[in-house]
Protein backbone atom coordinates (compact mmCIF):
# COMPACT_ATOMS: atom_id res chain seq x y z
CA UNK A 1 4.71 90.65 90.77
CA UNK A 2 7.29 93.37 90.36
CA UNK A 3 7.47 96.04 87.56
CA UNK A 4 10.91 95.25 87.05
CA UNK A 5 9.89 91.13 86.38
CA UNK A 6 7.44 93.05 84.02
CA UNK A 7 9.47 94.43 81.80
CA UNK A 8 11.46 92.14 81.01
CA UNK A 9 8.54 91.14 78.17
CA UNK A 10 9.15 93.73 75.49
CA UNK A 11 6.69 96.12 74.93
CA UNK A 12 6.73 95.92 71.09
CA UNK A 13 3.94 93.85 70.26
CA UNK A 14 1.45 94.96 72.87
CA UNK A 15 -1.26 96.83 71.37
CA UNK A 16 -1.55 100.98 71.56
CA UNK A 17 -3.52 101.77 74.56
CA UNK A 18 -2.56 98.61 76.68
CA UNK A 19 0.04 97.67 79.09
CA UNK A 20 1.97 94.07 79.75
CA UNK A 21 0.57 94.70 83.81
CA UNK A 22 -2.98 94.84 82.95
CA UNK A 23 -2.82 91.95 80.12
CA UNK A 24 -0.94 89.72 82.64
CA UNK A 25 -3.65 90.78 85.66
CA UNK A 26 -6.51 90.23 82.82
CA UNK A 27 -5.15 86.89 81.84
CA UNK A 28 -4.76 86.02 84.96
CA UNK A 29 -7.80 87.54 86.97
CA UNK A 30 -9.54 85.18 84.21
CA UNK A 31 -8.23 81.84 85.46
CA UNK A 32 -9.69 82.66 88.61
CA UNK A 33 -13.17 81.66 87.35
CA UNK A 34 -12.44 77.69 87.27
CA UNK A 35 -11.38 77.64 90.96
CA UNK A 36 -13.29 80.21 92.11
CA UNK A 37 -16.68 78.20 90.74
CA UNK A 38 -14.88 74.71 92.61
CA UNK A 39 -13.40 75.98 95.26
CA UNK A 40 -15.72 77.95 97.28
CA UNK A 41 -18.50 75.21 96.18
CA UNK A 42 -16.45 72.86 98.28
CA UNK A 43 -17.64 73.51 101.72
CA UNK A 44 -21.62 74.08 101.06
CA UNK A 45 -21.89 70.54 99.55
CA UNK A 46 -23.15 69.05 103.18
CA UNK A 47 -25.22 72.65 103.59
CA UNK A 48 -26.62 72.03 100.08
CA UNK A 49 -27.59 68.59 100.06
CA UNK A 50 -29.89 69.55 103.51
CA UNK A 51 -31.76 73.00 102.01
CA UNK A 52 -32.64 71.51 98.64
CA UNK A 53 -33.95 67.83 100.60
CA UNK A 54 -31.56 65.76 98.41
CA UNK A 55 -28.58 63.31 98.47
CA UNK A 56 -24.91 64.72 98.80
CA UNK A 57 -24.54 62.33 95.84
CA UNK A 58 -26.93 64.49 93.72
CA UNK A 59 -25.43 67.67 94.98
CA UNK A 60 -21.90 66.02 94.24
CA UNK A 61 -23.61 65.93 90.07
CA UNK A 62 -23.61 69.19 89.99
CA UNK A 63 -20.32 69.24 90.46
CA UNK A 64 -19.76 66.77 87.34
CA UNK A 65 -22.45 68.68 85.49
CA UNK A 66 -20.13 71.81 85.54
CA UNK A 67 -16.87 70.09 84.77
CA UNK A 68 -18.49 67.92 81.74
CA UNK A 69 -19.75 71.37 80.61
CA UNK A 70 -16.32 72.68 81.04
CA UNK A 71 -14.59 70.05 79.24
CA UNK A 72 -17.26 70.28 76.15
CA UNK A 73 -17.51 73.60 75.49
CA UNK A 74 -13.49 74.00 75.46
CA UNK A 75 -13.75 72.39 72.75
CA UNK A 76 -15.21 75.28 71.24
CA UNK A 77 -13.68 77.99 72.64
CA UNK A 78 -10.94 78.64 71.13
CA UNK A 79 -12.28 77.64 67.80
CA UNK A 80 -14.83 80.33 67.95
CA UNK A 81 -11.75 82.79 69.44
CA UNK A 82 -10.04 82.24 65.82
CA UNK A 83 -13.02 83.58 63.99
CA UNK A 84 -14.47 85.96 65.42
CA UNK A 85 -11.38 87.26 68.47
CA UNK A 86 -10.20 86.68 71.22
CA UNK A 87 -11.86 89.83 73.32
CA UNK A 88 -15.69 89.28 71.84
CA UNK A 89 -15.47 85.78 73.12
CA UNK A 90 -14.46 86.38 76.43
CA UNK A 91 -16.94 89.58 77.06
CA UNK A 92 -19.70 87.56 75.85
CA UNK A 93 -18.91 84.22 77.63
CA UNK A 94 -18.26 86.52 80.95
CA UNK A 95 -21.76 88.45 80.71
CA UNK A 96 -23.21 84.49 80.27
CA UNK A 97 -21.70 83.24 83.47
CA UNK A 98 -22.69 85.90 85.51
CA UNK A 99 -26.56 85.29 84.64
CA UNK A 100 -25.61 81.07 85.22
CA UNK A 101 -24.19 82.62 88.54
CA UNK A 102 -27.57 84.23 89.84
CA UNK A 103 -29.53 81.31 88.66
CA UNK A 104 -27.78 78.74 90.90
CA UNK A 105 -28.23 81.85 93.81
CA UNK A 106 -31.31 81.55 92.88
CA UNK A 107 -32.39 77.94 92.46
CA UNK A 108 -35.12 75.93 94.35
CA UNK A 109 -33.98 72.43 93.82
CA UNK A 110 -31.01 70.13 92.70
CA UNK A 111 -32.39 69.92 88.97
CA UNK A 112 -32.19 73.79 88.65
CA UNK A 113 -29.23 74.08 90.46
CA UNK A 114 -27.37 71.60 88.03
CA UNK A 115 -28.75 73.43 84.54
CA UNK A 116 -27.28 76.29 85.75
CA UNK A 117 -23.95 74.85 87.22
CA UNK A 118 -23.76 73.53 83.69
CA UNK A 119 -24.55 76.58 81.99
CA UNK A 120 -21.88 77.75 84.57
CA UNK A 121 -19.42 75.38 82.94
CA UNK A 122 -20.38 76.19 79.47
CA UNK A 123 -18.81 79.55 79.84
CA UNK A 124 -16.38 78.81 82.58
CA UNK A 125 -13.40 77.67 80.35
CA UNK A 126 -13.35 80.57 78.03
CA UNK A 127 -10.75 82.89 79.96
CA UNK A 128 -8.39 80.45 80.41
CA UNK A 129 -8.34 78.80 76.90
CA UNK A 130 -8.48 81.91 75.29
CA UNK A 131 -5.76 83.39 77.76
CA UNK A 132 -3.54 80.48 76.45
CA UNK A 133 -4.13 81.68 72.85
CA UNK A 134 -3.59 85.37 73.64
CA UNK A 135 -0.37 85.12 75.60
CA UNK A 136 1.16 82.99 72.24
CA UNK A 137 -0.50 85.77 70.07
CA UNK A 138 2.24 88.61 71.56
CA UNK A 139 4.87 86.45 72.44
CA UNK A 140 7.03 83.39 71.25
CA UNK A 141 9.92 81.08 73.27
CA UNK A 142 11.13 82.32 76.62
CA UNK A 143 9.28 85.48 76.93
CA UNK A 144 5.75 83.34 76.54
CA UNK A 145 7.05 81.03 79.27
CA UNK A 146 7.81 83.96 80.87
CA UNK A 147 4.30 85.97 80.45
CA UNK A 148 2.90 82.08 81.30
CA UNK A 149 4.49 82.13 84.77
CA UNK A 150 3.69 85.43 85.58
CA UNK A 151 0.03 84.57 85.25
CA UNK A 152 0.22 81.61 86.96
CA UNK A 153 1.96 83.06 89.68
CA UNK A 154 -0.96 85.34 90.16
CA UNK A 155 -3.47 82.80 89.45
CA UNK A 156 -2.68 81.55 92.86
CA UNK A 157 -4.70 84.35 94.88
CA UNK A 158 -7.58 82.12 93.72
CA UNK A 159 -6.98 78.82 95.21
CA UNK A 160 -5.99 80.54 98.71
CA UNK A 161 -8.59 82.87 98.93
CA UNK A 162 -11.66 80.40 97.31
CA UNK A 163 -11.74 78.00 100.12
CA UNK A 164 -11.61 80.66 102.84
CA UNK A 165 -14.04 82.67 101.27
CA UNK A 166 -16.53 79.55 100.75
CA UNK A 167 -16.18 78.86 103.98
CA UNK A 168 -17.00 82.16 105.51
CA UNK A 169 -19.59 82.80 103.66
CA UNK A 170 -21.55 79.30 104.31
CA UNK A 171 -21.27 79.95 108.00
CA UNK A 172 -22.27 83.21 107.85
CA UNK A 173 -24.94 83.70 104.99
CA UNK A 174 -25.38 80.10 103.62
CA UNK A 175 -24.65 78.46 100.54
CA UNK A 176 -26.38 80.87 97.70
CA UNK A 177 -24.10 83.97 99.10
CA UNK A 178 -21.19 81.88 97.83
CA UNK A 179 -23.56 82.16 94.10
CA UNK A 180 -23.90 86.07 94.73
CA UNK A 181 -20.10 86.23 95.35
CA UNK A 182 -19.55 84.81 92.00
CA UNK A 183 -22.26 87.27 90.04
CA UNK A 184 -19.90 89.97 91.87
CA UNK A 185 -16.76 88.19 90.48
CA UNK A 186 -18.01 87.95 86.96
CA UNK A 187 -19.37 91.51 86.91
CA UNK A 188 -15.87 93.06 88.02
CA UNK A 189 -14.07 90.77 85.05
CA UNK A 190 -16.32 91.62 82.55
CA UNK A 191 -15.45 95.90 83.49
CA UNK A 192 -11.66 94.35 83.57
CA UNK A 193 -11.88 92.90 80.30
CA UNK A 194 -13.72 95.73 78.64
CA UNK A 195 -11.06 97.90 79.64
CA UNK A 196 -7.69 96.42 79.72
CA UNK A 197 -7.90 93.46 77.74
CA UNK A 198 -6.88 93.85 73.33
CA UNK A 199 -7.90 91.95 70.98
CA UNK A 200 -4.43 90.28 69.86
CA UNK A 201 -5.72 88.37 66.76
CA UNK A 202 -5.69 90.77 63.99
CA UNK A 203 -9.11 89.68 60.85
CA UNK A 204 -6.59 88.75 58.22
CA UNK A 205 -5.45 86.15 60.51
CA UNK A 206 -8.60 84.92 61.47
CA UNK A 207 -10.05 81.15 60.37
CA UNK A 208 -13.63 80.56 58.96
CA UNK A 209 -16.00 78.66 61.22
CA UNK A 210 -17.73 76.20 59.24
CA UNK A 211 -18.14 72.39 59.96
CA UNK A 212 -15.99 70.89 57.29
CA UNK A 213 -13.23 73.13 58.15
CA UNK A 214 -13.38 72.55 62.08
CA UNK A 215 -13.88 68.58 61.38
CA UNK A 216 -10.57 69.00 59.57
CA UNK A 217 -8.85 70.71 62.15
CA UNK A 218 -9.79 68.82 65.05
CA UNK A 219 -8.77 66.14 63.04
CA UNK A 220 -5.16 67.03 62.84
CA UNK A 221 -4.66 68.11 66.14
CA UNK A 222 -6.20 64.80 67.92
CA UNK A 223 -4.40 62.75 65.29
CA UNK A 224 -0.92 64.44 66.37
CA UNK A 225 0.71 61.49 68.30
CA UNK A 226 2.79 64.35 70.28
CA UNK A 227 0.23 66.53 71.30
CA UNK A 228 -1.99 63.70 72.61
CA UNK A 229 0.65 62.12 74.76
CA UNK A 230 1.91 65.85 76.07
CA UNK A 231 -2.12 66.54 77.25
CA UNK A 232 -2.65 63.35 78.57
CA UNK A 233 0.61 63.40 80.41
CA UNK A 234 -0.46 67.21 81.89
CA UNK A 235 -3.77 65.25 82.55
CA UNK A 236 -2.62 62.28 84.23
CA UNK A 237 -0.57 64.54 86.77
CA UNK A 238 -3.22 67.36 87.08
CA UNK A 239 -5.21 64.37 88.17
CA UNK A 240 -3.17 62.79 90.80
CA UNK A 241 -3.53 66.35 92.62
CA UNK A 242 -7.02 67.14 91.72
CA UNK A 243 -8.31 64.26 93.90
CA UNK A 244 -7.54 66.20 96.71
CA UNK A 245 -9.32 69.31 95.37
CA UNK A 246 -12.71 67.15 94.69
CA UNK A 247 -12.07 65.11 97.91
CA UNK A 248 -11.28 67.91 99.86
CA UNK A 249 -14.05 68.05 102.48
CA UNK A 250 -14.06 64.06 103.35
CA UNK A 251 -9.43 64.35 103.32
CA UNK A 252 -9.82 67.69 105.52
CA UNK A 253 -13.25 67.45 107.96
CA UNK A 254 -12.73 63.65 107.80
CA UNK A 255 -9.66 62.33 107.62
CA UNK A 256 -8.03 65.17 109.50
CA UNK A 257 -10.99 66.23 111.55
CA UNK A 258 -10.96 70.01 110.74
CA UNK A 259 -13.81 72.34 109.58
CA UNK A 260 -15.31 74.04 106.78
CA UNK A 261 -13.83 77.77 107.68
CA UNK A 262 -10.24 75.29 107.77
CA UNK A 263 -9.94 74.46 104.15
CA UNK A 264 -6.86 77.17 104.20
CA UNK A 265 -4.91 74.25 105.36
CA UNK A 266 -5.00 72.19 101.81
CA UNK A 267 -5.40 75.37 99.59
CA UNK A 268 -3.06 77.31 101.69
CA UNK A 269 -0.06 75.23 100.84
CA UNK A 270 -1.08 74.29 96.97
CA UNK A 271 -0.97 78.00 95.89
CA UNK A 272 2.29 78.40 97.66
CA UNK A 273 3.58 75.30 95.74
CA UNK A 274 1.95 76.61 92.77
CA UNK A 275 3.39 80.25 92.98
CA UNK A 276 6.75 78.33 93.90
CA UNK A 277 6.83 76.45 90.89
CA UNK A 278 5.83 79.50 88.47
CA UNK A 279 8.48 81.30 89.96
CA UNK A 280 10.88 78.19 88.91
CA UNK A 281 9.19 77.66 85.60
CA UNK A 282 9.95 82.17 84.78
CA UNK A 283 13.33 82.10 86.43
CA UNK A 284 14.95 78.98 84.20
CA UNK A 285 12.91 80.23 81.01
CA UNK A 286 16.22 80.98 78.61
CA UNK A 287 18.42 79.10 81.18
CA UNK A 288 17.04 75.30 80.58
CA UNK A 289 15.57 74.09 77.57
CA UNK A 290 11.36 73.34 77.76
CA UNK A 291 12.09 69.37 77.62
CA UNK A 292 14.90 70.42 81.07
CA UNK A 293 12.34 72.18 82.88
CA UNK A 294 9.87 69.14 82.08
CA UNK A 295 12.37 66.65 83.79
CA UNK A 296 13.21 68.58 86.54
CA UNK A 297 9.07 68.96 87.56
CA UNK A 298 8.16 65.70 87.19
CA UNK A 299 11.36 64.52 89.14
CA UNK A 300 9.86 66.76 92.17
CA UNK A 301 6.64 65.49 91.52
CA UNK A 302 7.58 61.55 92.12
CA UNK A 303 9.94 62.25 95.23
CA UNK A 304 6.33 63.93 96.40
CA UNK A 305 3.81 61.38 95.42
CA UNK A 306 6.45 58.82 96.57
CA UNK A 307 6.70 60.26 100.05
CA UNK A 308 3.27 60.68 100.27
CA UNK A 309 2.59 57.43 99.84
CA UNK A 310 4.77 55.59 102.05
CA UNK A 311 4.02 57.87 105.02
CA UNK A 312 0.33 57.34 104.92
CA UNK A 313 0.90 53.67 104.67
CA UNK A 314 3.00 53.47 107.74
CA UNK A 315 1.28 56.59 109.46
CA UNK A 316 -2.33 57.33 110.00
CA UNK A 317 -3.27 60.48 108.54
CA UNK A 318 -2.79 64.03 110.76
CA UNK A 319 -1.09 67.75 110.48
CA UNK A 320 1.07 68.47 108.72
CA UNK A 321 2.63 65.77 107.17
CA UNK A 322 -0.09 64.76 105.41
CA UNK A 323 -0.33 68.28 103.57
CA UNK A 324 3.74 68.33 103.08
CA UNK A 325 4.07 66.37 100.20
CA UNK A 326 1.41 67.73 98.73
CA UNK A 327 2.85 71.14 98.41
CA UNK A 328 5.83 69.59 96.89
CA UNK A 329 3.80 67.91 94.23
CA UNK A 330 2.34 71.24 92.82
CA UNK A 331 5.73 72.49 93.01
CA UNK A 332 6.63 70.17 90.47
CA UNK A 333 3.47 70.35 88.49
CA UNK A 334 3.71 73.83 88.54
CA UNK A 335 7.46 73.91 86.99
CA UNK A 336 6.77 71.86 84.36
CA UNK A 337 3.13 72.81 82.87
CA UNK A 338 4.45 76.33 81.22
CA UNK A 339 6.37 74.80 79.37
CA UNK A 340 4.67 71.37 78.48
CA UNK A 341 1.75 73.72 77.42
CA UNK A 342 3.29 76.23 74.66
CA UNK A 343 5.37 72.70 73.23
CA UNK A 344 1.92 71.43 72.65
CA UNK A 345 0.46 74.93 70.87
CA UNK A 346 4.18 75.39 69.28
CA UNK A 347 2.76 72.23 67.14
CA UNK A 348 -0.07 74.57 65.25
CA UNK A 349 1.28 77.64 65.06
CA UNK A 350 -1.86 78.94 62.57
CA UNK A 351 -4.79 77.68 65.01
CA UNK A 352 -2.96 78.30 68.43
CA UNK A 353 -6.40 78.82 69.93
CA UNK A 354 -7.98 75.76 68.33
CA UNK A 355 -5.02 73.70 69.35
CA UNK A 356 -5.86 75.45 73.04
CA UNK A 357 -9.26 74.17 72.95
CA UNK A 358 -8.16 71.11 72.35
CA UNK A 359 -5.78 71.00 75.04
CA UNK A 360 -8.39 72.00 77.40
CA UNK A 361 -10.80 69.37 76.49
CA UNK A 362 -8.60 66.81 77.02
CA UNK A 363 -7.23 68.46 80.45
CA UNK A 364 -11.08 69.17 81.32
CA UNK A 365 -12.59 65.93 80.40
CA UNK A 366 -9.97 63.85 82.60
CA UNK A 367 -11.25 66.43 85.69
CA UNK A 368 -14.77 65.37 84.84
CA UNK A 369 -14.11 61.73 84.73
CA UNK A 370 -12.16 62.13 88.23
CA UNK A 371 -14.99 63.87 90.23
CA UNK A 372 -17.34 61.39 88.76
CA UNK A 373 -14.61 58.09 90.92
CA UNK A 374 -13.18 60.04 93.16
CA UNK A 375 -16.07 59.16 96.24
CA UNK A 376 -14.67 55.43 95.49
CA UNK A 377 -11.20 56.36 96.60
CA UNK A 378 -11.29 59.42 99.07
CA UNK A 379 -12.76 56.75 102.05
CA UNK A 380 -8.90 56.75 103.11
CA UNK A 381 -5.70 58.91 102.95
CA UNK A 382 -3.79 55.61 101.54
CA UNK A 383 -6.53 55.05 99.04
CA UNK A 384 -6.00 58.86 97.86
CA UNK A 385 -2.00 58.59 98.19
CA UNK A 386 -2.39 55.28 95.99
CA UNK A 387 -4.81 56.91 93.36
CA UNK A 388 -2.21 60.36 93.46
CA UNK A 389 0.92 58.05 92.76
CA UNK A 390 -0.68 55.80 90.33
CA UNK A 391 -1.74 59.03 88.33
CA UNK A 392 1.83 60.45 87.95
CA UNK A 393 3.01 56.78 87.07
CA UNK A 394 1.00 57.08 83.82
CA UNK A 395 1.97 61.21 83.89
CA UNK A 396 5.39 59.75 83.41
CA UNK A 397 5.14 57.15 80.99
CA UNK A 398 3.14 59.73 78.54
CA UNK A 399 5.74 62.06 79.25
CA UNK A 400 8.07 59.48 78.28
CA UNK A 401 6.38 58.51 75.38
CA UNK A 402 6.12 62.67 73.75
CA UNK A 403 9.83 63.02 74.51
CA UNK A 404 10.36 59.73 72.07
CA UNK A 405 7.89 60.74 69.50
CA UNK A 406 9.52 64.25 69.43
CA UNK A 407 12.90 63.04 69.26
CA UNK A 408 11.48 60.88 66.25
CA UNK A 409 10.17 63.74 64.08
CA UNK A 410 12.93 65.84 64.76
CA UNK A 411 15.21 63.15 62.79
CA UNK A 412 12.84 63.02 60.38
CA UNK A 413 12.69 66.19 59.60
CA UNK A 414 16.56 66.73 59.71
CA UNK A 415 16.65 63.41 57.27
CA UNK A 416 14.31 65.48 54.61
């Protein structure tokens, strides 16, 4: 990412001391934990399931034990980022993962592994929710969608360099130097943070943490008609493509007869489609409207999940048509979730990280519910094309649904 695409984001609101590169690397560096903690996972699960004497089905519960984790305690997150800050959380949530990280290096058996894969997930979700919070703490409209692609775009290092790294390091040190790795990882955020990293939310804008008060407030936010059908539509998609992520070692050493140092091949192409799409999402932010930039992803996301479909169903699976429409597909889900995600936070303006929390759960909880199915559908590359379509189908009618619940209030509110 260029200086110049840096400064366009105005430097007025950043705090003394800081800089717009280092809060976008921060931000971003952050979001690397989630796929990081999946993605180099991924090719140990055989390699596991043989040191620790135990099914791949248990070893695959660790991987739900993590996610459920993930999905609960985003809940949370961004609740406790409105009391006390945004930087305490993180440093404190970073510190905890690293210890989660040497305990699963460390583990003995499958039970031990999985408390600390979910003590892993506990703390996981904290950079990115309260990443969401912070970027719509400095900046509002196009320059957040702006500051939003920018991160994603260098969010992508993680999904490329995950898999290869996983694999590498099971084939040459076994599974718990892929744990070690991640102790590193954590270690060199947690300096990152401490030094680059502000807090944006000043006390006098701060809310109370007490039960009454959070009952309230989850209330209203899961009560919102709008911001339930946006997440659930960003859910439904994210879904259709995170099959692939879960199912990757039966679609890529099965289906497609590669190996475990091969994963490039699937994560290769989904960052590029990912960096694509941020790029798309930053370059029409001021040009098209959110609601525009919404259309035009999900419109590349069914000509993808379309084609994707009826080539597996006419064509056995193989190189690299089978990875092609994929790429596509994160294209489009890449375009549209900048902006689907600040229209959901624009909704609570005075518990932005709350309302992030929120929108994390509900993303988070749909992940855990697809690793728990996905070994019922990844036995065929038409059963995973079918699952992937069917996914954006209900993406779509959400979608749908938000746009006419939005249009709604907006005549309501022009009526008053």
């Amino acid at each position: 990412m260029s200086t110049t695409i840096i400064s366009e984001l105005k430097e007025h609101r950043i705090p003394s001391g800081y800089t717009i590169a280092c809060i976008t690397f921060v931000l971003a560096a952050l979001s690397w934990i989630g796929p990081f903690s999946i993605d180099t996972y991924l090719p140990s699960l055989p390699s596991i399931s043989r040191s620790l004497n135990t099914s791949l089905a248990k070893v695959q519960q660790t991987m739900t034990a993590f996610l459920l984790l993930f999905a609960l305690m985003s809940l949370w997150h961004g609740a406790i980022s409105d009391a006390y800050g945004r930087r305490r959380l993180t440093l404190i949530a970073l510190f905890v993962f690293l210890v989660a990280s040497a305990g699963c290096a460390l583990s003995v058996n499958v039970h031990m592994l999985m408390f600390f894969r979910a003590l892993q997930g506990a703390t996981a979700g904290a950079g990115m929710i309260v990443g969401r919070a912070i970027v719509r703490d400095l900046f509002e409209g196009p320059e957040a969608q702006r500051l939003m692609s920018h991160v994603a775009t260098i969010f992508t290092v993680a999904p490329v360099l995950a898999p290869l790294i996983g694999g590498w390091f099971q084939v040459w040190f076994g599974w718990r130097s892929i744990f070690v790795f991640l102790v590193f990882l954590s270690g060199f955020l947690l300096i990152s943070c401490w030094r680059a990293l502000p807090e944006t939310l000043p006390r006098e804008q701060r809310q109370r943490l007490d039960a009454k008060f959070l009952i309230r407030s989850y209330w209203k936010v899961f009560a919102t008609p709008a911001f339930l059908l946006a997440c659930g539509s960003m859910a439904f998609t994210n879904a259709g493509f995170f099959i692939y992520i879960l199912g990757a070692p039966t679609f890529l050493m099965k289906h497609l007869g590669l190996r475990e140092t091969q994963f490039l091949w699937l994560f290769g192409p989904i960052s590029a489609g990912m960096m694509i799409g941020a790029w798309i999402s930053g370059h029409f932010a001021g040009r098209l409207t959110g609601n525009q930039t919404i259309f035009l992803g999900y419109a590349i996301m069914t000509i993808a999940a379309a084609s994707n479909l009826l080539y597996h169903i006419f064509s056995p699976p193989r190189l690299p048509w089978s990875i092609v429409p994929l790429l596509a597909y994160v294209i489009g889900m890449s375009a549209a979730m900048p902006s689907l995600t600040l229209l959901t936070l624009d909704l609570f303006p005075q518990q932005r990280g709350l309302a992030a929390s929120c929108q994390g759960f509900i993303g988070l909880s749909a992940n855990s519910a697809v690793s728990a199915f996905v070994p019922l559908i990844w036995g065929t590359a038409l059963s995973l094309a079918w699952t992937c379509i069917s996914m954006l189908a209900l993406g779509v009618v959400t979608a749908l649904w938000y746009l006419q619940v939005m249009k709604k209030h907006q005549i309501g509110l022009a009526d008053q």
